[in-house]
C-alpha atoms as a PDB file:
ATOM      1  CA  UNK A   1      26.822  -8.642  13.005  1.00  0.00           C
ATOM      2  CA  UNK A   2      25.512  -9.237   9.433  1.00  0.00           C
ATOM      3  CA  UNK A   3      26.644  -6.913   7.336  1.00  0.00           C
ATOM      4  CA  UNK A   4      25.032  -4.608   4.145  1.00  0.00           C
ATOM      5  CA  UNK A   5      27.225  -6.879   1.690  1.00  0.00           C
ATOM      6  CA  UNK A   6      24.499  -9.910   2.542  1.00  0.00           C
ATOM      7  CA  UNK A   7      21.486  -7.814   1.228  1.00  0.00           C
ATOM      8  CA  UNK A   8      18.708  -9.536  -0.574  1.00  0.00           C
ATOM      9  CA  UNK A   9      19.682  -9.112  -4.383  1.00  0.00           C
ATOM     10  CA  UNK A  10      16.292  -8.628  -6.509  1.00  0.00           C
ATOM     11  CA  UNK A  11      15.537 -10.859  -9.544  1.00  0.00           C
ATOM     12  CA  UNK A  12      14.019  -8.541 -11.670  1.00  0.00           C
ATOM     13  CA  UNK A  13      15.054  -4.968 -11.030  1.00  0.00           C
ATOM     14  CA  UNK A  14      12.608  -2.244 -11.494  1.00  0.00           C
ATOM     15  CA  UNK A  15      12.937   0.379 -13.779  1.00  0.00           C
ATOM     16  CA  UNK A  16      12.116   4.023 -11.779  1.00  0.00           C
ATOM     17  CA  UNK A  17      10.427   6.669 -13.334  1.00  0.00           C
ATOM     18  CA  UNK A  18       8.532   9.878 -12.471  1.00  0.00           C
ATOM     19  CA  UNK A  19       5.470  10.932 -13.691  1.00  0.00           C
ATOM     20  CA  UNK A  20       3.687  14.868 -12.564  1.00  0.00           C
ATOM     21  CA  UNK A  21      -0.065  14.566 -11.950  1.00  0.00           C
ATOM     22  CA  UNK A  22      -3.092  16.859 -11.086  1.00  0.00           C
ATOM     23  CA  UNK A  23      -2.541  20.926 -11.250  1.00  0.00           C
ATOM     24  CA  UNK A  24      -2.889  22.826 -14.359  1.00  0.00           C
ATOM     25  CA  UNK A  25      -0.774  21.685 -17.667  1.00  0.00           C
ATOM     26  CA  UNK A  26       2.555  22.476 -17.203  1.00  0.00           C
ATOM     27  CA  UNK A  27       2.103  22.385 -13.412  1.00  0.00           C
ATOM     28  CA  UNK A  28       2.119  19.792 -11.979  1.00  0.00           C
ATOM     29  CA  UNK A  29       0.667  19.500  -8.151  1.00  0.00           C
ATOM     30  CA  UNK A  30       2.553  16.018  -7.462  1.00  0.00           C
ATOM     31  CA  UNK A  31       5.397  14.734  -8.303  1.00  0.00           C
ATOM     32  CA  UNK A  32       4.887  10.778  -8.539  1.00  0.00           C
ATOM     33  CA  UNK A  33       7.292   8.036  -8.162  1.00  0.00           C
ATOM     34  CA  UNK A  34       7.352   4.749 -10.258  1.00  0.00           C
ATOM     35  CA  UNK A  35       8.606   1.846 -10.590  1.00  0.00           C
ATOM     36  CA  UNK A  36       8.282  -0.049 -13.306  1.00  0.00           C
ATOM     37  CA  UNK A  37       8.415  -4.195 -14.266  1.00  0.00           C
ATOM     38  CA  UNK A  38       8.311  -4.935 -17.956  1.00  0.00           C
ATOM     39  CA  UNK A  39       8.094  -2.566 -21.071  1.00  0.00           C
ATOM     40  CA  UNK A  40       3.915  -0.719 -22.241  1.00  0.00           C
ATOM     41  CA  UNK A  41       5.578  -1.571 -25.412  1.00  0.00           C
ATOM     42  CA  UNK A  42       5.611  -5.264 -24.774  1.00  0.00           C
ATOM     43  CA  UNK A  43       2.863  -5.405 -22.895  1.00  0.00           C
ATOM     44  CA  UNK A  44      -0.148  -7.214 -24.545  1.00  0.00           C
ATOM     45  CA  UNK A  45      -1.998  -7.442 -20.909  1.00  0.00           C
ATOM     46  CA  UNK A  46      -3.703  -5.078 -18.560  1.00  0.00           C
ATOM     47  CA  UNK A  47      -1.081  -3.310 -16.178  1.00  0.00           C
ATOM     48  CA  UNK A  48      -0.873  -4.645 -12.825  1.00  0.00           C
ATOM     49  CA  UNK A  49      -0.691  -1.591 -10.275  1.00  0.00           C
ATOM     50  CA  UNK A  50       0.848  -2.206  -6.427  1.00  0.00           C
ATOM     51  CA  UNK A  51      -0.398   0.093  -3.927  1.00  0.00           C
ATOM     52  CA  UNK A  52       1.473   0.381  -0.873  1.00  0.00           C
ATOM     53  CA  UNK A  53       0.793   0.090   2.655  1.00  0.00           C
ATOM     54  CA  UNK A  54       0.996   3.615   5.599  1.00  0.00           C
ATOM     55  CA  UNK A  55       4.823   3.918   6.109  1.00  0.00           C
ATOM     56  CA  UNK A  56       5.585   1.949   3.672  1.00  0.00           C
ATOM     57  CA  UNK A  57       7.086   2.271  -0.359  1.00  0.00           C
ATOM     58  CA  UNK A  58       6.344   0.838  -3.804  1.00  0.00           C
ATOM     59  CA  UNK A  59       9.311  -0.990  -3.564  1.00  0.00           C
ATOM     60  CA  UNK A  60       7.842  -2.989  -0.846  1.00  0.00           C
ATOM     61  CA  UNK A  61       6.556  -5.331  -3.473  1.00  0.00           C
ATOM     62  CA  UNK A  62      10.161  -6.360  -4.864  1.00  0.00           C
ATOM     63  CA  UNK A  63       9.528 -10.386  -3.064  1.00  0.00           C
ATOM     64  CA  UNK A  64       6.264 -10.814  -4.544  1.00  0.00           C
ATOM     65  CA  UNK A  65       7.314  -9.422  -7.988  1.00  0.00           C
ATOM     66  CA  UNK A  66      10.340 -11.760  -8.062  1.00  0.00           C
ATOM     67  CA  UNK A  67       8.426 -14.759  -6.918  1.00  0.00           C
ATOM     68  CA  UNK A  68       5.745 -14.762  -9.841  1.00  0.00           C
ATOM     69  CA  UNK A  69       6.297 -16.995 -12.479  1.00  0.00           C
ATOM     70  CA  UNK A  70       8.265 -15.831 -15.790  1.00  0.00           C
ATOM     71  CA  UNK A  71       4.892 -16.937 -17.678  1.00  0.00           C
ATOM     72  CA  UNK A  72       2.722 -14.543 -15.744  1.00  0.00           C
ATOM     73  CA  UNK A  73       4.718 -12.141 -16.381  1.00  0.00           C
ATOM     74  CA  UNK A  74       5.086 -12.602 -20.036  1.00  0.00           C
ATOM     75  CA  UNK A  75       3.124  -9.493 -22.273  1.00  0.00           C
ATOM     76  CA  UNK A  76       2.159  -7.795 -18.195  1.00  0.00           C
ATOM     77  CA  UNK A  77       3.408  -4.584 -16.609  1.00  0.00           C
ATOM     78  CA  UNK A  78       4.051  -4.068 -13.355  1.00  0.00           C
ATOM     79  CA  UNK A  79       3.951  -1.000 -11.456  1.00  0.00           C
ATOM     80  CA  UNK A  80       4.072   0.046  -8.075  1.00  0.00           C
ATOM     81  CA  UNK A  81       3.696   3.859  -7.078  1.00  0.00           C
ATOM     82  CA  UNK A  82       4.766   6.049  -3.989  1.00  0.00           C
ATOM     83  CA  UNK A  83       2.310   7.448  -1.947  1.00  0.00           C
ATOM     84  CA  UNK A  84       2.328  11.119  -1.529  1.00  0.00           C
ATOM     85  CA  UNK A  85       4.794  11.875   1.542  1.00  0.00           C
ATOM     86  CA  UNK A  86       5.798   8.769   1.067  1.00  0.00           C
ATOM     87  CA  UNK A  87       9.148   6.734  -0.920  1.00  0.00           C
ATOM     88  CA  UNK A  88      10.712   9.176  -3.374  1.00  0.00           C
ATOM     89  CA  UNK A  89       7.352  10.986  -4.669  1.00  0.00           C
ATOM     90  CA  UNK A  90       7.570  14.636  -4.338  1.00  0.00           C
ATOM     91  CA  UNK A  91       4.078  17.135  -3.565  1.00  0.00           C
ATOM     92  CA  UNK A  92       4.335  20.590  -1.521  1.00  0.00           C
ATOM     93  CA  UNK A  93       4.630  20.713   2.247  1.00  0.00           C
ATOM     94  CA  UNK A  94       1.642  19.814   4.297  1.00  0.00           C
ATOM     95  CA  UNK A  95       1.043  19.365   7.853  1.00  0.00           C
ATOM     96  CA  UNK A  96      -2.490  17.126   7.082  1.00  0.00           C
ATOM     97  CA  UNK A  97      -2.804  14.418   4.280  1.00  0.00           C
ATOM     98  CA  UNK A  98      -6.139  13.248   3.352  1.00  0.00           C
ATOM     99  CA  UNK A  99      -7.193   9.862   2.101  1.00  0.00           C
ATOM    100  CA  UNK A 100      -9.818  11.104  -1.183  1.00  0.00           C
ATOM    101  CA  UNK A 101      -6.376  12.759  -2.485  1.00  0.00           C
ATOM    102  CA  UNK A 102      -5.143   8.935  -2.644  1.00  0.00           C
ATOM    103  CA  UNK A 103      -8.168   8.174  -4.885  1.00  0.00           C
ATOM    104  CA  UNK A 104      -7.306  11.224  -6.894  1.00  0.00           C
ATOM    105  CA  UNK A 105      -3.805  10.516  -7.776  1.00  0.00           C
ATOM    106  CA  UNK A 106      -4.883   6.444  -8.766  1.00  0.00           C
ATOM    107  CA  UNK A 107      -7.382   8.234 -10.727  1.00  0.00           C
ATOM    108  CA  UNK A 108      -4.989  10.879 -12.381  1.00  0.00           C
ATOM    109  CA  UNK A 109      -2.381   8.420 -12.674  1.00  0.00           C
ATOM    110  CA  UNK A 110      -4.713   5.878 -14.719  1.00  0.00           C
ATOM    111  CA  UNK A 111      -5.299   8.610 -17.029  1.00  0.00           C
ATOM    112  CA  UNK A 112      -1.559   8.488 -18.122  1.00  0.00           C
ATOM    113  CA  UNK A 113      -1.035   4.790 -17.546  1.00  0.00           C
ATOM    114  CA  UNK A 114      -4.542   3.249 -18.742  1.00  0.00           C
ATOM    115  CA  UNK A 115      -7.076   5.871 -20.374  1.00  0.00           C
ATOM    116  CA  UNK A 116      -9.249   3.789 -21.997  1.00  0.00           C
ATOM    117  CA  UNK A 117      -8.954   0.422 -20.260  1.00  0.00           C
ATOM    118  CA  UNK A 118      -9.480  -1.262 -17.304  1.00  0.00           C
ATOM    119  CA  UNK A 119      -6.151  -2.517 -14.979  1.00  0.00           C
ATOM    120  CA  UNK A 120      -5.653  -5.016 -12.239  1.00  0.00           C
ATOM    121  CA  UNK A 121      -5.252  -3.947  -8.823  1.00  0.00           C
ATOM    122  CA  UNK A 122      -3.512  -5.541  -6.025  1.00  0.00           C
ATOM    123  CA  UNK A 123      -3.002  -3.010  -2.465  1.00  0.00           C
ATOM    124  CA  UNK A 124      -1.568  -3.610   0.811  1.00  0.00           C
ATOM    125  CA  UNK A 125      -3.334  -2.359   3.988  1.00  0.00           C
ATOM    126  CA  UNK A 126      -3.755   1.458   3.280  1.00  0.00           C
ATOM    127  CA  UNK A 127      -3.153   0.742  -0.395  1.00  0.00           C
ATOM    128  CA  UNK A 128      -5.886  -2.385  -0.454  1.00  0.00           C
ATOM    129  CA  UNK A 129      -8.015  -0.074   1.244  1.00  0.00           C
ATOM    130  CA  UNK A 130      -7.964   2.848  -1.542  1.00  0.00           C
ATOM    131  CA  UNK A 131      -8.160  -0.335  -4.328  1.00  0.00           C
ATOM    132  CA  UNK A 132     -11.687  -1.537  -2.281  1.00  0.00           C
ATOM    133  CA  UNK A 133     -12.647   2.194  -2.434  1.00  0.00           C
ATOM    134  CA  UNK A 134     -11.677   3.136  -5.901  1.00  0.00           C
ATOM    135  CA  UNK A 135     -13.222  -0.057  -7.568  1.00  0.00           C
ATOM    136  CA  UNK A 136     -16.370   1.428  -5.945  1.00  0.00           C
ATOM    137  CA  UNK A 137     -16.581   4.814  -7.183  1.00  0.00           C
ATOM    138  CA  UNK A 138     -14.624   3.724 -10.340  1.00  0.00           C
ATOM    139  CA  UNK A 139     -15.741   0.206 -11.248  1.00  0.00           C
ATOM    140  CA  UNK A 140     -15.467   0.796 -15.345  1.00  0.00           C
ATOM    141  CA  UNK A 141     -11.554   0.989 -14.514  1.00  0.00           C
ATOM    142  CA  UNK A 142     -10.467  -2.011 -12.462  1.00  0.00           C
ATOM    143  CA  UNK A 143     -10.887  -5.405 -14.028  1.00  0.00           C
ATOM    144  CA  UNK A 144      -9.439  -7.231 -10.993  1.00  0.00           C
ATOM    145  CA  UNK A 145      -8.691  -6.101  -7.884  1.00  0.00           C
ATOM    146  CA  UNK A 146      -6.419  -8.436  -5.146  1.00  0.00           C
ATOM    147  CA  UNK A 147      -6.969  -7.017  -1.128  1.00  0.00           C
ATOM    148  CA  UNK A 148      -4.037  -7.941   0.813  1.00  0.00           C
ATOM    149  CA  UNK A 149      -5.641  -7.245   4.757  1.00  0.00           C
ATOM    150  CA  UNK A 150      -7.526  -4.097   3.713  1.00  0.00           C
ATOM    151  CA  UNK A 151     -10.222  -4.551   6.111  1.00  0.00           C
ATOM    152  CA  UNK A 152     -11.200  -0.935   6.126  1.00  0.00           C
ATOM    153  CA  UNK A 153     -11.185   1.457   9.147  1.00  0.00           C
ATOM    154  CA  UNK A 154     -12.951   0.355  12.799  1.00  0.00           C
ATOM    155  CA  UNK A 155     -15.995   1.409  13.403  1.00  0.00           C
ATOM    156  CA  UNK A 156     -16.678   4.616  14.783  1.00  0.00           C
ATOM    157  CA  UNK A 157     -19.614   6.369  16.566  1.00  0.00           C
ATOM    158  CA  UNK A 158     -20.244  10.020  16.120  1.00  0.00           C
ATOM    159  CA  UNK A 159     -19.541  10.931  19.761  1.00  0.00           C
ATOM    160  CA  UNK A 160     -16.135  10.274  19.112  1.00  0.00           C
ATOM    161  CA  UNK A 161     -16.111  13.321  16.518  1.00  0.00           C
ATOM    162  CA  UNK A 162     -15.135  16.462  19.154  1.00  0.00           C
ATOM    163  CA  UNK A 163     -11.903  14.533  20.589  1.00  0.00           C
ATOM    164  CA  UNK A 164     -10.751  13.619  17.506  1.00  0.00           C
ATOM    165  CA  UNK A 165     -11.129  17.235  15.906  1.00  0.00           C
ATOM    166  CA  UNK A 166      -9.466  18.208  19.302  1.00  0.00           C
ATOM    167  CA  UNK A 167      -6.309  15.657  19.415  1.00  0.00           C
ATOM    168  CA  UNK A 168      -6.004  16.424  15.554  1.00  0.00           C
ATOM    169  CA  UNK A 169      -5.713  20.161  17.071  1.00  0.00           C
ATOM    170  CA  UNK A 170      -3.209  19.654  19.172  1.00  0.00           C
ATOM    171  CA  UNK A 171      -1.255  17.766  17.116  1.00  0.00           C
ATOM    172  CA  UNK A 172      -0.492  20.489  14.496  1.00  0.00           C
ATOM    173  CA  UNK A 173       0.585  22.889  17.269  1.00  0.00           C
ATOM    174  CA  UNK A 174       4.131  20.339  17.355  1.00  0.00           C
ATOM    175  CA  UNK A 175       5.466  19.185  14.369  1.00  0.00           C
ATOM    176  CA  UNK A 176       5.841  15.672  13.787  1.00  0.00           C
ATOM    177  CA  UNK A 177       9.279  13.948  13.543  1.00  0.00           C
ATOM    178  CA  UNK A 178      10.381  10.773  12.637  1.00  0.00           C
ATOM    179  CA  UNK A 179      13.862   9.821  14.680  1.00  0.00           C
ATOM    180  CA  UNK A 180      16.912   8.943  12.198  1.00  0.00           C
ATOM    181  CA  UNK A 181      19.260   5.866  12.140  1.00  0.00           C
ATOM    182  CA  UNK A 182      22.791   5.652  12.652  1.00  0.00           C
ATOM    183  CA  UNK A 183      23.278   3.292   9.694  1.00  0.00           C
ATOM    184  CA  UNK A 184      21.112   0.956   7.579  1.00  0.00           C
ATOM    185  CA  UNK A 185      21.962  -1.771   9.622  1.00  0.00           C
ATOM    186  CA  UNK A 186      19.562   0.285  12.521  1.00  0.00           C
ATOM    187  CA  UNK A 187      17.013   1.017   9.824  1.00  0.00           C
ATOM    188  CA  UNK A 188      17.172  -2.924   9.052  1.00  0.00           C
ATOM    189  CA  UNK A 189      16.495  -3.547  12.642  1.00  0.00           C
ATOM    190  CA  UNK A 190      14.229  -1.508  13.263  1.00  0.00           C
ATOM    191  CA  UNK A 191      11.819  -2.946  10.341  1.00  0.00           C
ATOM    192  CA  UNK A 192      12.678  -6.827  12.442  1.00  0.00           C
ATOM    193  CA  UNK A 193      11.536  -5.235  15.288  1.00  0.00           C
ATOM    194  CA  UNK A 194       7.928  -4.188  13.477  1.00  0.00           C
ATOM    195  CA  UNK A 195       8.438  -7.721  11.769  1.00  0.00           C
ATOM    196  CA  UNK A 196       9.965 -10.566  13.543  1.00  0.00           C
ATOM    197  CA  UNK A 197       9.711 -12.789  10.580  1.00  0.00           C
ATOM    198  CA  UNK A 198      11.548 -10.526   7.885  1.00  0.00           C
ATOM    199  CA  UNK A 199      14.798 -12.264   7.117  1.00  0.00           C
ATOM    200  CA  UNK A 200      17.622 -10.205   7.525  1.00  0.00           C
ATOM    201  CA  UNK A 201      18.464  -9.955   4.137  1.00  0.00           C
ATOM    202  CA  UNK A 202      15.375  -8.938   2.933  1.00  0.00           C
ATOM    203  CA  UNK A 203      15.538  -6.036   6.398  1.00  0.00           C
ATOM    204  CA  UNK A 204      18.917  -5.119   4.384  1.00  0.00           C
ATOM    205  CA  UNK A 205      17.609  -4.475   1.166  1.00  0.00           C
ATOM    206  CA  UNK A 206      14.166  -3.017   2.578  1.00  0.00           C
ATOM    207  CA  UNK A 207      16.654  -0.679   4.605  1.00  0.00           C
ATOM    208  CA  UNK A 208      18.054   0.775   1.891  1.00  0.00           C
ATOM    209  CA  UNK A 209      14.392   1.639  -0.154  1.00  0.00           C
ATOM    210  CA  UNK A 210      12.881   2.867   2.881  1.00  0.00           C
ATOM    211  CA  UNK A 211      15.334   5.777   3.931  1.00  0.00           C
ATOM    212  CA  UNK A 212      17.610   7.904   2.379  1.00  0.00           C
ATOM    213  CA  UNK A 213      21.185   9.397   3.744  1.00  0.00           C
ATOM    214  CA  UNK A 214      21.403  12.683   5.212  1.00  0.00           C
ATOM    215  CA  UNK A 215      23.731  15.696   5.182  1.00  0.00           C
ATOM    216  CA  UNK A 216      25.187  14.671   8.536  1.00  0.00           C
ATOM    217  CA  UNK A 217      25.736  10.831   7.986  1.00  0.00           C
ATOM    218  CA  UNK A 218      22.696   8.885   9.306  1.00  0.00           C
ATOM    219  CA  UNK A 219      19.653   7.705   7.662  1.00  0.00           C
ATOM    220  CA  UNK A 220      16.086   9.491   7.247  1.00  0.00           C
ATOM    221  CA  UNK A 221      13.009   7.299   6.492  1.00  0.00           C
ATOM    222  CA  UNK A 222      11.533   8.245   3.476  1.00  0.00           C
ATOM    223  CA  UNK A 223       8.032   9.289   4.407  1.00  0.00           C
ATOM    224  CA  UNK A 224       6.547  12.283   5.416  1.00  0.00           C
ATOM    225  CA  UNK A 225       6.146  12.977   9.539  1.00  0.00           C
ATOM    226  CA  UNK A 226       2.811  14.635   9.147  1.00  0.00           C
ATOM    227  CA  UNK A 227       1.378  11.124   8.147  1.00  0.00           C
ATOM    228  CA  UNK A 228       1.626  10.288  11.823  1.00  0.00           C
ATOM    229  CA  UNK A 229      -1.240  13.284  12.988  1.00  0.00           C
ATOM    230  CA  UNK A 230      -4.349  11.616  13.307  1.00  0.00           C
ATOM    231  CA  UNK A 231      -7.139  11.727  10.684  1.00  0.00           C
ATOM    232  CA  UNK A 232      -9.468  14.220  12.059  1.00  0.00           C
ATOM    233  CA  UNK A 233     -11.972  12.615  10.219  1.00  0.00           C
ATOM    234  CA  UNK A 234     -14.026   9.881  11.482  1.00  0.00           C
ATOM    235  CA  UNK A 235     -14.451   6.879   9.302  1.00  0.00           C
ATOM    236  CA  UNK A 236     -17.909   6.618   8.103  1.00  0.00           C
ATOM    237  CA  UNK A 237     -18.558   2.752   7.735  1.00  0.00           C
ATOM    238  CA  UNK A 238     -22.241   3.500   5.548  1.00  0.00           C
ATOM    239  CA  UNK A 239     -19.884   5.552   3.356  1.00  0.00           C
ATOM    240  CA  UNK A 240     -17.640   2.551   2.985  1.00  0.00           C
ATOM    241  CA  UNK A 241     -19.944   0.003   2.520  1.00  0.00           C
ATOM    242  CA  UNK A 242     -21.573   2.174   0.029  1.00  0.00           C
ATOM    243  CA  UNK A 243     -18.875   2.126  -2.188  1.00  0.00           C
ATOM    244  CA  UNK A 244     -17.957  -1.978  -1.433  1.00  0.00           C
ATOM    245  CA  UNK A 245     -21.469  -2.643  -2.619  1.00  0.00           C
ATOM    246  CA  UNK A 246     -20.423  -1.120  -6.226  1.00  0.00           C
ATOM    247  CA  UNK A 247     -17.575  -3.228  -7.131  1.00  0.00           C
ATOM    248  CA  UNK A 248     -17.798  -4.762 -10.134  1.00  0.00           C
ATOM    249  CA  UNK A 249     -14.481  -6.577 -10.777  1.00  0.00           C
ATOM    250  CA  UNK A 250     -13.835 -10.013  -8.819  1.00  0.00           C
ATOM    251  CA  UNK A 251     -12.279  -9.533  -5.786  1.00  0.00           C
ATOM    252  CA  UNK A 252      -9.211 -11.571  -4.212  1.00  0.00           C
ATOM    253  CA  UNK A 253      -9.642 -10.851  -0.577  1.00  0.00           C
ATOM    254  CA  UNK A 254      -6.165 -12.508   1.242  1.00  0.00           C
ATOM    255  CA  UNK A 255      -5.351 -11.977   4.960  1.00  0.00           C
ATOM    256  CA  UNK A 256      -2.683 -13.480   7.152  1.00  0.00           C
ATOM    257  CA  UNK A 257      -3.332 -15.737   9.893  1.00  0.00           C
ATOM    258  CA  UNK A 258      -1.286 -14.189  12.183  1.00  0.00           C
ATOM    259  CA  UNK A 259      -2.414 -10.715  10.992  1.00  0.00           C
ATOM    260  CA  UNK A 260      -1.698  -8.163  13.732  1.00  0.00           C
ATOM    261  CA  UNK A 261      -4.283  -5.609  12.421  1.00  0.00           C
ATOM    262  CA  UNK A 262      -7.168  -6.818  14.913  1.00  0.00           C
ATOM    263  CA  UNK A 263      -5.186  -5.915  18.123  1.00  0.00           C
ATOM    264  CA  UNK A 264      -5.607  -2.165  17.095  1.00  0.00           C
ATOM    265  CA  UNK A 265      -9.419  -2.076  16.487  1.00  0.00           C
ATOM    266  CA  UNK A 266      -9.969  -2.332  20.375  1.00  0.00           C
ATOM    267  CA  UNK A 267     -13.139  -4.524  20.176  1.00  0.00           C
ATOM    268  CA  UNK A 268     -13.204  -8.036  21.329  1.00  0.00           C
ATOM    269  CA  UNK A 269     -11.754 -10.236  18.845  1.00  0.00           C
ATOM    270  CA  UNK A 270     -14.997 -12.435  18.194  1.00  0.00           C
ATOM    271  CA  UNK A 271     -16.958  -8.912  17.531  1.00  0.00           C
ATOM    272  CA  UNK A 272     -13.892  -8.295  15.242  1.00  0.00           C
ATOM    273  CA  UNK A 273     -14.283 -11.106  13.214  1.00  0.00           C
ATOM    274  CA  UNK A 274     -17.685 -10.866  12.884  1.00  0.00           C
ATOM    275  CA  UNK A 275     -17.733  -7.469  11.566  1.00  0.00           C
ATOM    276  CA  UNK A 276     -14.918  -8.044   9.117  1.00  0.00           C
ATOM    277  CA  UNK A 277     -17.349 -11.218   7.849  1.00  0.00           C
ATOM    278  CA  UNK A 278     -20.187  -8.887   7.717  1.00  0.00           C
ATOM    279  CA  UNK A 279     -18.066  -6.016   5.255  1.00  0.00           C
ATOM    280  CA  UNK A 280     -16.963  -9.181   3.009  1.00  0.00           C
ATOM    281  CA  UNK A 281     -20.543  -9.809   2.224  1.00  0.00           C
ATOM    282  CA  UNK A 282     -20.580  -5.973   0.310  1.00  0.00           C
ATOM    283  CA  UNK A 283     -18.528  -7.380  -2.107  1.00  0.00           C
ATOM    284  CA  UNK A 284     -20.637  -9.584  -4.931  1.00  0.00           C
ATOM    285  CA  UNK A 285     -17.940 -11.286  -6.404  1.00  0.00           C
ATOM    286  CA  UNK A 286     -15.547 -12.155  -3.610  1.00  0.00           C
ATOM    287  CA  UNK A 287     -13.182 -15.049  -2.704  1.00  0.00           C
ATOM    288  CA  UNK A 288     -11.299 -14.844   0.518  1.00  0.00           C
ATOM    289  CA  UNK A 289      -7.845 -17.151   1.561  1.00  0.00           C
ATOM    290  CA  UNK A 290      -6.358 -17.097   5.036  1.00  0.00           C
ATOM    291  CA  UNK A 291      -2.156 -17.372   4.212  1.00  0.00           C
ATOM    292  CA  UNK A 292      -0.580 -19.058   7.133  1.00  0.00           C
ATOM    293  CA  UNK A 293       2.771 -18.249   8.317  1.00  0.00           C
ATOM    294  CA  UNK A 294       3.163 -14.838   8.314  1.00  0.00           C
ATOM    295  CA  UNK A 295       1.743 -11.543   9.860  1.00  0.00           C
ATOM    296  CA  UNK A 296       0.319  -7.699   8.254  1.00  0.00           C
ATOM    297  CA  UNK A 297       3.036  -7.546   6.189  1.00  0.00           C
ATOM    298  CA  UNK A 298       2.445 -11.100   3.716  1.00  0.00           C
ATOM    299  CA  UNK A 299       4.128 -10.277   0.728  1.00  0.00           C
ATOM    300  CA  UNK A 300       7.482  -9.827   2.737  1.00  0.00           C
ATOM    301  CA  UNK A 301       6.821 -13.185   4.840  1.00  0.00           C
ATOM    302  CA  UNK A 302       5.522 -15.337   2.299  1.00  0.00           C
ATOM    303  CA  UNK A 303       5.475 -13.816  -1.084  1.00  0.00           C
ATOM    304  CA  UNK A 304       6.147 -16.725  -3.043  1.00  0.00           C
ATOM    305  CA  UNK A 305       2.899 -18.577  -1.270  1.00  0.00           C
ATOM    306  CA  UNK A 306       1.231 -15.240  -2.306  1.00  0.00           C
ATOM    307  CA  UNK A 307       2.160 -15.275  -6.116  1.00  0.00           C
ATOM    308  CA  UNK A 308       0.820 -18.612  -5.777  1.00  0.00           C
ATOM    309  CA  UNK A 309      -2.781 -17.709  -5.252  1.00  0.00           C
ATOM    310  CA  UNK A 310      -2.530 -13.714  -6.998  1.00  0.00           C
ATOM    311  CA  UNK A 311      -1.210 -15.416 -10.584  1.00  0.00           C
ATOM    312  CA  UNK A 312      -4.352 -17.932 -11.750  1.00  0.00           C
ATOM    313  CA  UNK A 313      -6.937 -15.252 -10.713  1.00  0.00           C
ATOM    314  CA  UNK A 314      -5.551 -12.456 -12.272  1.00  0.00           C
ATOM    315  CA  UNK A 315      -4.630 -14.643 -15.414  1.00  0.00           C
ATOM    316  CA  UNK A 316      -8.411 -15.316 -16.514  1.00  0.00           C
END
């Protein structure tokens, strides 16, 4: 069996840092988790922010961060946050999270980090998602924003509303758990499993960032259970497009050619693809790449082919 000792080892280590955000002064409503690539006093570029995918962490971004190029990196910070309920951020017990509350912490959070300019964006799935959204309804504050597979929600009809508000229901009547590992070697595993093409040392090292140790000797993953009740609320597509259609900053739109996503939106694939085609049109300034060789979760599978197209557009 491989053991911990053959762990991916991270090029540049991040610095981690907590910032409180939202509530009165003083009193703070969340407590955020950062970590942080190069100095603000260094810095002589617009900060680069990584938003993180559902059940996922900041540090998820470690491969891509260590395969850009020392030049890119020279006079930029990096910084990649925790969701709420998610990594090692800290915000009161809830049995419902709700997705405008990720738009309001990026927006708090760019009031410490970036008051009075705009930053580059890149998100992952949930996180390229809120960076579509928040370019939208904040366009004056993201220069450049890089979509790694956020294609947005499925479409939904509005019949569908009572049996969601009802499973939602039912769902807070037993409260959510997430089952522990024995060891990090069963956390690594379990992450191949999701991923057949993470490399073991890379599961190893992800292991490690994405639970914690308990009490009693096994291993917790760091994220919230209540983020697996359903959203009770339907995703309004008009709402979505609405924003899309008020981006201002170019747009890197990268998906994987094996992406996984499309086997959830139970449609047929060709309707799919069509309506993903159709949202990419919202977007005025848009260029879209296809990565081959890797699934959802691109910046483990092939992050240096990914710092390879993310490091000449956010350069100009």
């Amino acid at each position: 069996m491989t053991t911990p000792d053959t762990a991916y080892t991270p090029r540049r280590p991040a610095h981690s840092e907590r910032i409180g955000l939202r509530g009165r002064p003083g009193a703070p409503l969340l407590d955020l988790h950062l970590l942080r690539w190069g100095s603000p006093q260094t810095a002589t570029l617009p900060p680069v922010l990584l938003l993180h995918g559902w059940m996922d962490v900041g540090a998820s971004f470690q491969f891509l961060v260590d395969a850009f190029d020392d030049t890119f990196l020279a006079g930029r910070e990096l910084i990649a946050l925790d969701w709420r309920g998610f990594g090692e951020t800290r915000c009161a017990e809830v049995d419902a999270y709700w997705f405008p509350d990720y738009l309001a912490d990026l927006d708090a959070l760019l009031d410490v980090l970036s008051p009075d300019a705009p930053v580059d964006l890149i998100g992952h799935s949930m996180g390229a998602n809120v960076t579509m959204l928040y370019a939208g309804v904040r366009p004056q504050r993201v220069r450049r924003a890089v979509n790694l597979e956020g294609f947005g929600m499925p479409p939904t009809r509005a019949v569908q509303a009572p049996d969601r508000y009802a499973r939602w229901l039912d769902e807070l009547r037993q409260p959510a758990e997430l089952r522990p590992y024995a060891d990090l070697a069963g956390v690594a595993r379990r992450l191949r499993a999701n991923n057949p093409r993470l490399p073991i040392e890379r599961a190893l090292w992800l292991a490690a960032q994405w639970s914690r140790p308990t009490a009693d000797g096994l291993h917790a993953l760091r994220a919230d259970p209540a983020h697996k009740h359903s959203n009770p609320m339907l995703a309004r597509q008009e709402e979505m497009e609405a924003c899309w259609r008020r981006i201002t900053a170019p747009v890197l739109w990268i998906e994987a050619a094996q992406t996984e996503v499309f086997s959830f939106w139970q449609m047929p694939q060709d309707a799919v693809r069509a309506e993903v085609e159709r949202r990419k049109t919202w977007v005025a300034d848009l260029r879209a790449h296809v990565l081959d060789g890797c699934g959802h979760m691109l910046h483990h599978d092939q992050p240096d082919a990914l710092a390879a197209w993310i490091q000449p557009f956010l350069a100009r």
